[in-house]
N, C-alpha and C. Protein backbone atom coordinates (compact mmCIF):
# COMPACT_ATOMS: atom_id res chain seq x y z
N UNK A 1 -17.40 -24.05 50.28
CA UNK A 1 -16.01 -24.29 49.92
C UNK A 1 -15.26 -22.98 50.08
N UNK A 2 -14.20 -23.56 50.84
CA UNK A 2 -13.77 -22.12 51.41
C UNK A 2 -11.54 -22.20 51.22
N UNK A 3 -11.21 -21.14 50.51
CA UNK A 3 -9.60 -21.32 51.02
C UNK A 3 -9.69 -21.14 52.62
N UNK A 4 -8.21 -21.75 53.03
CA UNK A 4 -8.04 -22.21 54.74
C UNK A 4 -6.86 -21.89 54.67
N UNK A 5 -6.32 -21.46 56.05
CA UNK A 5 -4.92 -20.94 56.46
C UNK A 5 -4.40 -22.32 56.62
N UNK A 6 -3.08 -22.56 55.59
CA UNK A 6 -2.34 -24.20 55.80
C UNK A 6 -2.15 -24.00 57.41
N UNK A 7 -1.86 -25.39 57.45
CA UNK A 7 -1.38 -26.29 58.48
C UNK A 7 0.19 -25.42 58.75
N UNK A 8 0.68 -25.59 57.89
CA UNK A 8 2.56 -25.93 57.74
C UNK A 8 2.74 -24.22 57.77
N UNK A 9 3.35 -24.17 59.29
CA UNK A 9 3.53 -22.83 59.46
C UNK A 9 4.50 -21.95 58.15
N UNK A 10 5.21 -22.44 57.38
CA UNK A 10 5.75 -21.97 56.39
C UNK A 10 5.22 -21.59 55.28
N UNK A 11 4.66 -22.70 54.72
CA UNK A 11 3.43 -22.38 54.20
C UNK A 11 2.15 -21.31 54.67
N UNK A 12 1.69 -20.98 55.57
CA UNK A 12 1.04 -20.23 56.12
C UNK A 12 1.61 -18.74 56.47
N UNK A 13 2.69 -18.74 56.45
CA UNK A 13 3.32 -17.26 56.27
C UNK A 13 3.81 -16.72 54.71
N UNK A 14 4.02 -17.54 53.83
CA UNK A 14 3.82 -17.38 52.21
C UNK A 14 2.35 -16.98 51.87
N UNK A 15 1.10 -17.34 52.50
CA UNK A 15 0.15 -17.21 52.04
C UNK A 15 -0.35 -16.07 52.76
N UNK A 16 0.26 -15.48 53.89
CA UNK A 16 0.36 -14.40 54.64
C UNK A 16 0.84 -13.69 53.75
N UNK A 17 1.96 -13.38 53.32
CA UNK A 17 2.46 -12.58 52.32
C UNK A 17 2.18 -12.30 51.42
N UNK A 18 1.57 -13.22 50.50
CA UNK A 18 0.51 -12.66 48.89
C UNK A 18 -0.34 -12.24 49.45
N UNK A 19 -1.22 -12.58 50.45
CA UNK A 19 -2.64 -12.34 50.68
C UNK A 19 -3.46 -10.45 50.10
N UNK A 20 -2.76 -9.91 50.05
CA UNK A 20 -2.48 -8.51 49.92
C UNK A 20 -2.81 -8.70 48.71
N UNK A 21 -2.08 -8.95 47.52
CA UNK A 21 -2.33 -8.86 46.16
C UNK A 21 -3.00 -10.38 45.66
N UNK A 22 -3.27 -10.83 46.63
CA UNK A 22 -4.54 -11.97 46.43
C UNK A 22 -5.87 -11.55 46.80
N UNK A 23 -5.97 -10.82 47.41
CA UNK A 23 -7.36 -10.08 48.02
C UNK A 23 -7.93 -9.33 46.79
N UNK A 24 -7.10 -8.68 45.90
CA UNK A 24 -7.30 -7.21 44.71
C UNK A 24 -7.91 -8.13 43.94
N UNK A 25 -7.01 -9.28 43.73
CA UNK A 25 -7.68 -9.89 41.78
C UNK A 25 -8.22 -11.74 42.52
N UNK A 26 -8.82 -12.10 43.81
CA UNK A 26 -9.50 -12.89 44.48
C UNK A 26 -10.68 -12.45 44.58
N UNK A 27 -11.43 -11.65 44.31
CA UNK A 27 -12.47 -11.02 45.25
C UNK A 27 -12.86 -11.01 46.76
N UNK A 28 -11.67 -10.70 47.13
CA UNK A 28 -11.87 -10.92 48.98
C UNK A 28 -11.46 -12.66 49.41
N UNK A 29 -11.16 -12.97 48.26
CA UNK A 29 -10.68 -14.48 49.18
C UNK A 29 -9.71 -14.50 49.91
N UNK A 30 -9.66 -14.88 51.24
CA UNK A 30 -8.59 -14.71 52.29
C UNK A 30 -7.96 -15.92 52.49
N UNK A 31 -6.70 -15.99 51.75
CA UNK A 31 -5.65 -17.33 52.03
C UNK A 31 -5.18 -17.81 53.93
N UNK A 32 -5.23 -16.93 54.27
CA UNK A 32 -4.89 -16.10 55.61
C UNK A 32 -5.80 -16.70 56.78
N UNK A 33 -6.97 -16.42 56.38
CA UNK A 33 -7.64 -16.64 57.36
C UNK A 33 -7.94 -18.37 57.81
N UNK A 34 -7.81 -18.48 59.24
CA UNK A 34 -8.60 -19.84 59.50
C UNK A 34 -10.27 -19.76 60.04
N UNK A 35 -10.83 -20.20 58.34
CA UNK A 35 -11.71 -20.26 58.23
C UNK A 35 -12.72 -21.08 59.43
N UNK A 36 -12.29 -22.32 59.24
CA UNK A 36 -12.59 -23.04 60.29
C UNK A 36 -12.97 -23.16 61.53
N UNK A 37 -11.84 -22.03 62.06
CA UNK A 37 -12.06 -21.23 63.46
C UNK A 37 -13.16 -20.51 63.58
N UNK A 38 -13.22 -19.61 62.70
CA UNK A 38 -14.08 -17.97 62.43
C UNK A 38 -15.16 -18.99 62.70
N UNK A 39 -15.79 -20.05 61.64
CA UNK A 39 -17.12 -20.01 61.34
C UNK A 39 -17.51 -20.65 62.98
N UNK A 40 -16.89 -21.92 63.67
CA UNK A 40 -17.08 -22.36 65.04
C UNK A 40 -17.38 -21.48 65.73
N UNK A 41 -16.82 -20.30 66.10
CA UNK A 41 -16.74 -19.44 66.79
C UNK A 41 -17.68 -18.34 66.56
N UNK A 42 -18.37 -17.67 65.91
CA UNK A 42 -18.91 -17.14 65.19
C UNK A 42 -20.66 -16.69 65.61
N UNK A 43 -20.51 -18.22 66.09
CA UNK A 43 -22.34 -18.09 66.68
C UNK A 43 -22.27 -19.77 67.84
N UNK A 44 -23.12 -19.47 68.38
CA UNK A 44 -24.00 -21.06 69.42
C UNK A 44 -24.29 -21.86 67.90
N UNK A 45 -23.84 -22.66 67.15
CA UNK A 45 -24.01 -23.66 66.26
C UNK A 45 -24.48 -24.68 67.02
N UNK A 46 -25.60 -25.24 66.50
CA UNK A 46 -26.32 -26.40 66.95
C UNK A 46 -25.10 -27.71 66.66
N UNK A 47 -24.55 -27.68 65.31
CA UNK A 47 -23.36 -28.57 64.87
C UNK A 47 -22.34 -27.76 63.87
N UNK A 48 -21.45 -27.88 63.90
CA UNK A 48 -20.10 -27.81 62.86
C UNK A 48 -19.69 -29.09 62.40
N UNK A 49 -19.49 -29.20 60.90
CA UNK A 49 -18.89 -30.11 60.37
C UNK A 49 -18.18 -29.87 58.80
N UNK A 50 -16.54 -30.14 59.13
CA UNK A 50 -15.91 -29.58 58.20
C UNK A 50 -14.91 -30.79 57.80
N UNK A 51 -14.65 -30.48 56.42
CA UNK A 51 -13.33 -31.19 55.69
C UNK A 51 -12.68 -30.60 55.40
N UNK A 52 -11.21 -30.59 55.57
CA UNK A 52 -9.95 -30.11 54.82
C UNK A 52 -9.08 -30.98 53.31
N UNK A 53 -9.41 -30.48 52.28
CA UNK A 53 -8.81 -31.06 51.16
C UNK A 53 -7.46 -30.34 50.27
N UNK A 54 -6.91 -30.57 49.57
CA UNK A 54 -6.14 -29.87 49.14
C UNK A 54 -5.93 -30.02 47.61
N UNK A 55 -5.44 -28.88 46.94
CA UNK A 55 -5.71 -29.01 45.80
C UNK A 55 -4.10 -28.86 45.09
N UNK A 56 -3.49 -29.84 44.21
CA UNK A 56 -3.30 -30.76 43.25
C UNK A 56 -3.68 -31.83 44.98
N UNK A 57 -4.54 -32.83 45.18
CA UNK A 57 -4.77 -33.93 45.99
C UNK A 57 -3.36 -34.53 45.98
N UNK A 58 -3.11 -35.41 45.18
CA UNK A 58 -2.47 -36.65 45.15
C UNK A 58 -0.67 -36.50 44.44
N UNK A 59 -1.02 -35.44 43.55
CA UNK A 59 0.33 -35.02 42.65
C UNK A 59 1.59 -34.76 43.57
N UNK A 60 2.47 -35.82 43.78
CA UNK A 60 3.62 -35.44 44.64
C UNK A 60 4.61 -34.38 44.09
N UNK A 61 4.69 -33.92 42.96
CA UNK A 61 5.32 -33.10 42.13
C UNK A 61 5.05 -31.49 42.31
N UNK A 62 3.29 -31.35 43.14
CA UNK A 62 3.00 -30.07 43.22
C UNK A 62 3.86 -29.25 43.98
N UNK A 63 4.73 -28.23 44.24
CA UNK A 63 4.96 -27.26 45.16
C UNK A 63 4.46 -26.89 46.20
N UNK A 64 3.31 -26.31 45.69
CA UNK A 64 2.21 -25.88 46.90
C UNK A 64 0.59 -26.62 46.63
N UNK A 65 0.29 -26.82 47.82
CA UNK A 65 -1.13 -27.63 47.85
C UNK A 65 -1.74 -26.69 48.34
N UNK A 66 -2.72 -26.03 47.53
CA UNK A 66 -3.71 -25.16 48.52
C UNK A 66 -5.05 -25.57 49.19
N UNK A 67 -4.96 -25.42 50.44
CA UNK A 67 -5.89 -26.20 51.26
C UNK A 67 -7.64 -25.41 51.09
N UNK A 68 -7.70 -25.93 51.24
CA UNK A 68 -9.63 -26.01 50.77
C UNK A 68 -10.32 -26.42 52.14
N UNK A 69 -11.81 -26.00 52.59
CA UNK A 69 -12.26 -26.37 53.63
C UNK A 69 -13.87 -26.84 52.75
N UNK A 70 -14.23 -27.66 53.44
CA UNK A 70 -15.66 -28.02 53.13
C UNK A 70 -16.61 -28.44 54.26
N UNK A 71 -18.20 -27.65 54.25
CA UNK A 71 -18.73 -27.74 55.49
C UNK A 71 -20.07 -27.19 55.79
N UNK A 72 -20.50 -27.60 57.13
CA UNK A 72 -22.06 -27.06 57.04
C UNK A 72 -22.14 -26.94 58.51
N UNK A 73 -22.73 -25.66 58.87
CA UNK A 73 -22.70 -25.01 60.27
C UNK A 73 -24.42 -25.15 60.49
N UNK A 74 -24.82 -25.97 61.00
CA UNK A 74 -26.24 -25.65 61.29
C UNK A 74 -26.65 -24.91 62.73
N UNK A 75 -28.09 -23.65 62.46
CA UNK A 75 -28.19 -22.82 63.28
C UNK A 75 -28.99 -23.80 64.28
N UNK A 76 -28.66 -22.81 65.67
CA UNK A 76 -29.40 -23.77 66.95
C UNK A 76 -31.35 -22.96 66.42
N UNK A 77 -31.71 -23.89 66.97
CA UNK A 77 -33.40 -23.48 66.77
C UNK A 77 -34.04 -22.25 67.69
């Protein structure tokens, strides 16, 4: 379970912008980064398989939904 760079380029440049004083008191969690990409790319993966969820899910009232990735990269043999 991983934070993911939103979709919604607006959103994604807000999370560009904290990322800095989200990194200090996150322990290195990167709002910023597309996770998703990195890990595909990363190595010859036998498979990639990922979900994007977001967190308040369903609450139309939330402001910001922060996107979440979920997933399992298996190594080639």
């Amino acid at each position: 379970m991983e934070h993911v760079k939103p979709r919604n380029k607006y959103l994604a440049a807000a999370f560009a912008a904290v990322q800095p004083v989200h990194c200090l008191i996150g322990d290195g969690c990167q709002l910023s980064r597309d996770t998703e990409a990195t890990v595909a790319n990363a190595a010859a993966w036998h498979s990639v398989r990922s979900a994007r969820h977001s967190i308040p899910d369903e609450s139309k009232w939330a402001l910001v939904r922060v996107p979440w990735a979920f997933g399992v990269a298996i190594k080639k043999a």
